[in-house]
Protein backbone atom coordinates (compact mmCIF):
# COMPACT_ATOMS: atom_id res chain seq x y z
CA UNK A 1 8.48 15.05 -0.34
CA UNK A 2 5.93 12.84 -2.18
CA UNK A 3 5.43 10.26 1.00
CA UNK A 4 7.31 10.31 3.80
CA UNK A 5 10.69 9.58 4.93
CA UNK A 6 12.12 6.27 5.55
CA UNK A 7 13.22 5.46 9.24
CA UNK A 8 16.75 5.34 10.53
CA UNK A 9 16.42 1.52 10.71
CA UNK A 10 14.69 1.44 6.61
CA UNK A 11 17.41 3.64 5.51
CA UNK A 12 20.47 1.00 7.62
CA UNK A 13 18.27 -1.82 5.60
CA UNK A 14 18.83 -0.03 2.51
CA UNK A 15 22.73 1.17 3.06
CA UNK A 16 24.03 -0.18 -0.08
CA UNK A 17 21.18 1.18 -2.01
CA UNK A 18 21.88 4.50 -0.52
CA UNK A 19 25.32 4.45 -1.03
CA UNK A 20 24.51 3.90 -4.94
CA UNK A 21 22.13 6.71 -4.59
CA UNK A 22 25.07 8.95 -3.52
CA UNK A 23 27.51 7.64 -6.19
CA UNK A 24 25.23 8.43 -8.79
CA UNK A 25 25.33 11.84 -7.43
CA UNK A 26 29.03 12.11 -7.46
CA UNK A 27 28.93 12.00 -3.50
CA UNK A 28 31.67 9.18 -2.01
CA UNK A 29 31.50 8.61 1.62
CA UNK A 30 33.56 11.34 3.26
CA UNK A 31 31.77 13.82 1.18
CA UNK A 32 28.12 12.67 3.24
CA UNK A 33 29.88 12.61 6.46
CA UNK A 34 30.81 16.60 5.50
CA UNK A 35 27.24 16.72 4.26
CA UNK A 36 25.34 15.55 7.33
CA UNK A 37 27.92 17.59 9.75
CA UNK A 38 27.52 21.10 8.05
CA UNK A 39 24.94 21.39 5.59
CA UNK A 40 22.71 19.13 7.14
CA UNK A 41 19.23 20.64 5.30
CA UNK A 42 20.63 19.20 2.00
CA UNK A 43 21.55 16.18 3.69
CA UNK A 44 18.25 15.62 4.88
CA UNK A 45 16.71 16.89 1.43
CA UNK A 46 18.57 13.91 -0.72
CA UNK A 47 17.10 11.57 2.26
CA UNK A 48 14.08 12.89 1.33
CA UNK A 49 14.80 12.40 -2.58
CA UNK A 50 16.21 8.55 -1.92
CA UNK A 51 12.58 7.75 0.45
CA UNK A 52 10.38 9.19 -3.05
CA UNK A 53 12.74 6.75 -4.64
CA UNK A 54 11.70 4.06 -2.72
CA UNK A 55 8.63 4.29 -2.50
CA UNK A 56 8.57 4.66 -6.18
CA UNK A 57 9.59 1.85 -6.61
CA UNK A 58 7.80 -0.53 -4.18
CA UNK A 59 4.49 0.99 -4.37
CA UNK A 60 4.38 0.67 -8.34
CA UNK A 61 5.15 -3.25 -7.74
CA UNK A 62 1.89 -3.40 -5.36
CA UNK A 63 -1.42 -5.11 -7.13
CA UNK A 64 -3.65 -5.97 -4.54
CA UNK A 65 -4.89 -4.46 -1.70
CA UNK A 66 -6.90 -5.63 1.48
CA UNK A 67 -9.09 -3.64 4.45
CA UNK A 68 -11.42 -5.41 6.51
CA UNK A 69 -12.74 -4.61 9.59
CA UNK A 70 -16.17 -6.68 11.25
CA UNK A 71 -18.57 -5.47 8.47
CA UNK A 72 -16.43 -4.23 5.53
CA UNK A 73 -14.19 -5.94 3.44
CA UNK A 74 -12.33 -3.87 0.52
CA UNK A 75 -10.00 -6.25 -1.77
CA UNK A 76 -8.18 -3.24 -4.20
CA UNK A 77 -7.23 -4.70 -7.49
CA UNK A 78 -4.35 -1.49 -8.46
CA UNK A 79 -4.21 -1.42 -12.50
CA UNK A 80 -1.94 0.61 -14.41
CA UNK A 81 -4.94 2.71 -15.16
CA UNK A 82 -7.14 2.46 -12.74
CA UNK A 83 -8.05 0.56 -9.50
CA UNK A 84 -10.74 -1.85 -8.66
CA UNK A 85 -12.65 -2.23 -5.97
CA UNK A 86 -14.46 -5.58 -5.21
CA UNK A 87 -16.10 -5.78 -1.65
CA UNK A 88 -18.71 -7.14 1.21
CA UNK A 89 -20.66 -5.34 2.91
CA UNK A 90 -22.27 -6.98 6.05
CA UNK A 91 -25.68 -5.29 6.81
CA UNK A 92 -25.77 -4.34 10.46
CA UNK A 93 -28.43 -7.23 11.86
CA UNK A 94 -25.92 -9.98 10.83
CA UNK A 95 -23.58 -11.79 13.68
CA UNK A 96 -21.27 -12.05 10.52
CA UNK A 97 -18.47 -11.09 11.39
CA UNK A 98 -15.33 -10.50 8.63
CA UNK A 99 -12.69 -10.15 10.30
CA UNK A 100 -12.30 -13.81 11.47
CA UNK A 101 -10.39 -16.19 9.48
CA UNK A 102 -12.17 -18.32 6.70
CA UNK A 103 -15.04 -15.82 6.36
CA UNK A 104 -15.98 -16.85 3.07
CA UNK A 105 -17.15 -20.58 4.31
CA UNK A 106 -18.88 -18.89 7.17
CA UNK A 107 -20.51 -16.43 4.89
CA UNK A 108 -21.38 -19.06 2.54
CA UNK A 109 -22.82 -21.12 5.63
CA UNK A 110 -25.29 -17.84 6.66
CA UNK A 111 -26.00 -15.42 4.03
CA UNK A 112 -29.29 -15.07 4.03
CA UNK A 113 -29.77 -11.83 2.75
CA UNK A 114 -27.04 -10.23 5.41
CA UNK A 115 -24.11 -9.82 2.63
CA UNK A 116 -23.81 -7.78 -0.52
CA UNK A 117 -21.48 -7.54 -2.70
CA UNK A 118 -19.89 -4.39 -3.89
CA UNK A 119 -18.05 -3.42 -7.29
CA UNK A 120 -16.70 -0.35 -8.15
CA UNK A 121 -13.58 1.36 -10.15
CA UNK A 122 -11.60 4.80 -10.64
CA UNK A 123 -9.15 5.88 -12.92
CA UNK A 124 -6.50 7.39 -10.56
CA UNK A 125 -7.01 10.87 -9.77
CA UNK A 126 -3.12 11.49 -9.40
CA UNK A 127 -0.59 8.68 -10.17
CA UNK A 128 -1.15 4.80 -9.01
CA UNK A 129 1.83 5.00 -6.76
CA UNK A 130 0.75 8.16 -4.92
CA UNK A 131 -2.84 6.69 -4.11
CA UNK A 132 -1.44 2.82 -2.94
CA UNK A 133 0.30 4.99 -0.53
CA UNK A 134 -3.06 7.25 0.80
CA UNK A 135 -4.89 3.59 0.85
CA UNK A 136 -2.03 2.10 2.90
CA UNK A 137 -1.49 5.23 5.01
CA UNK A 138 -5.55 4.10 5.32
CA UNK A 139 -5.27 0.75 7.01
CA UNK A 140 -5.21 -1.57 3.80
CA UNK A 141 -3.06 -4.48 3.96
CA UNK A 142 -0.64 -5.79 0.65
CA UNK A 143 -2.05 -8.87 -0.43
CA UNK A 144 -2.12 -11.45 -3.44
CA UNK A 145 -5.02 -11.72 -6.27
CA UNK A 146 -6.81 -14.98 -3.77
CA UNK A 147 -9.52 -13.13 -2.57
CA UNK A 148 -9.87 -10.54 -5.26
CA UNK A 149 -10.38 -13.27 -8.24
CA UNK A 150 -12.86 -15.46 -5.50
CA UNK A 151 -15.01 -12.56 -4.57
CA UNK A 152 -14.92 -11.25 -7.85
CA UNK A 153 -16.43 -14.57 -9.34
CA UNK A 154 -19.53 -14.00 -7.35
CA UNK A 155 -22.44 -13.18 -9.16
């Protein structure tokens, strides 16, 4: 298994999906119902197949990226080739604080000398999907290009 398995309550979400999953296999509906009652290791292993498929998919659709926590914040740009990282880095003196909404105004308000900014990229070490997963599994957050294209305007 590449990730990790999708819940009971993903996989209802996803029925239909599933069902087409099965189909494609040649497997109708009272064939699974055999399936999960007495050979329920290969059930479990095309559960496992259909969650790689998933993820697959949605993780290949994801662009941006977000962590913050009170003195870091990380905004991913994920390429096709490679992923970028564009950052701030509060030093440890500063009251700044970025985890509170509209940080950019207050950081604009009292830099001073108590921000940097960080830039940095990597060509994927394994495939783009695989590492959006590790960075989720990580604590980053999906979000849009905003903060990515205003940080990265910065000098």
């Amino acid at each position: 298994m590449k990730y990790k398995r999708l819940t009971s309550e993903e996989l209802q979400a996803l029925e239909p999906d599933f069902i087409n999953f099965l189909a494609s296999m040649q497997i109708t509906g009272p064939d699974w119902e055999k399936m999960k009652s007495n050979e329920n290791a290969k059930a479990n292993e095309l559960i496992d197949v259909f969650s790689d498929v998933v993820y697959d998919k949605v993780l290949s659709k994801i662009m941006y990226l977000e962590y913050r926590d009170s003195k870091t914040l990380n905004i991913f740009y994920c390429g096709p080739e490679k992923v970028q990282l564009v950052g701030l880095r509060v030093k440890e003196h500063s009251t700044l604080d970025l985890t509170v909404p509209d940080v950019l105004h207050q950081w604009n308000e009292n830099n001073n000398g108590a921000v940097t900014v960080v830039r940095s990229e990597k060509k994927y070490v394994e495939d783009k999907q695989t590492e959006v997963f590790e960075l989720l599994q990580n604590g980053c957050l999906i979000t849009d290009d905003t903060l990515f294209k205003t940080l990265n305007s910065i000098a």
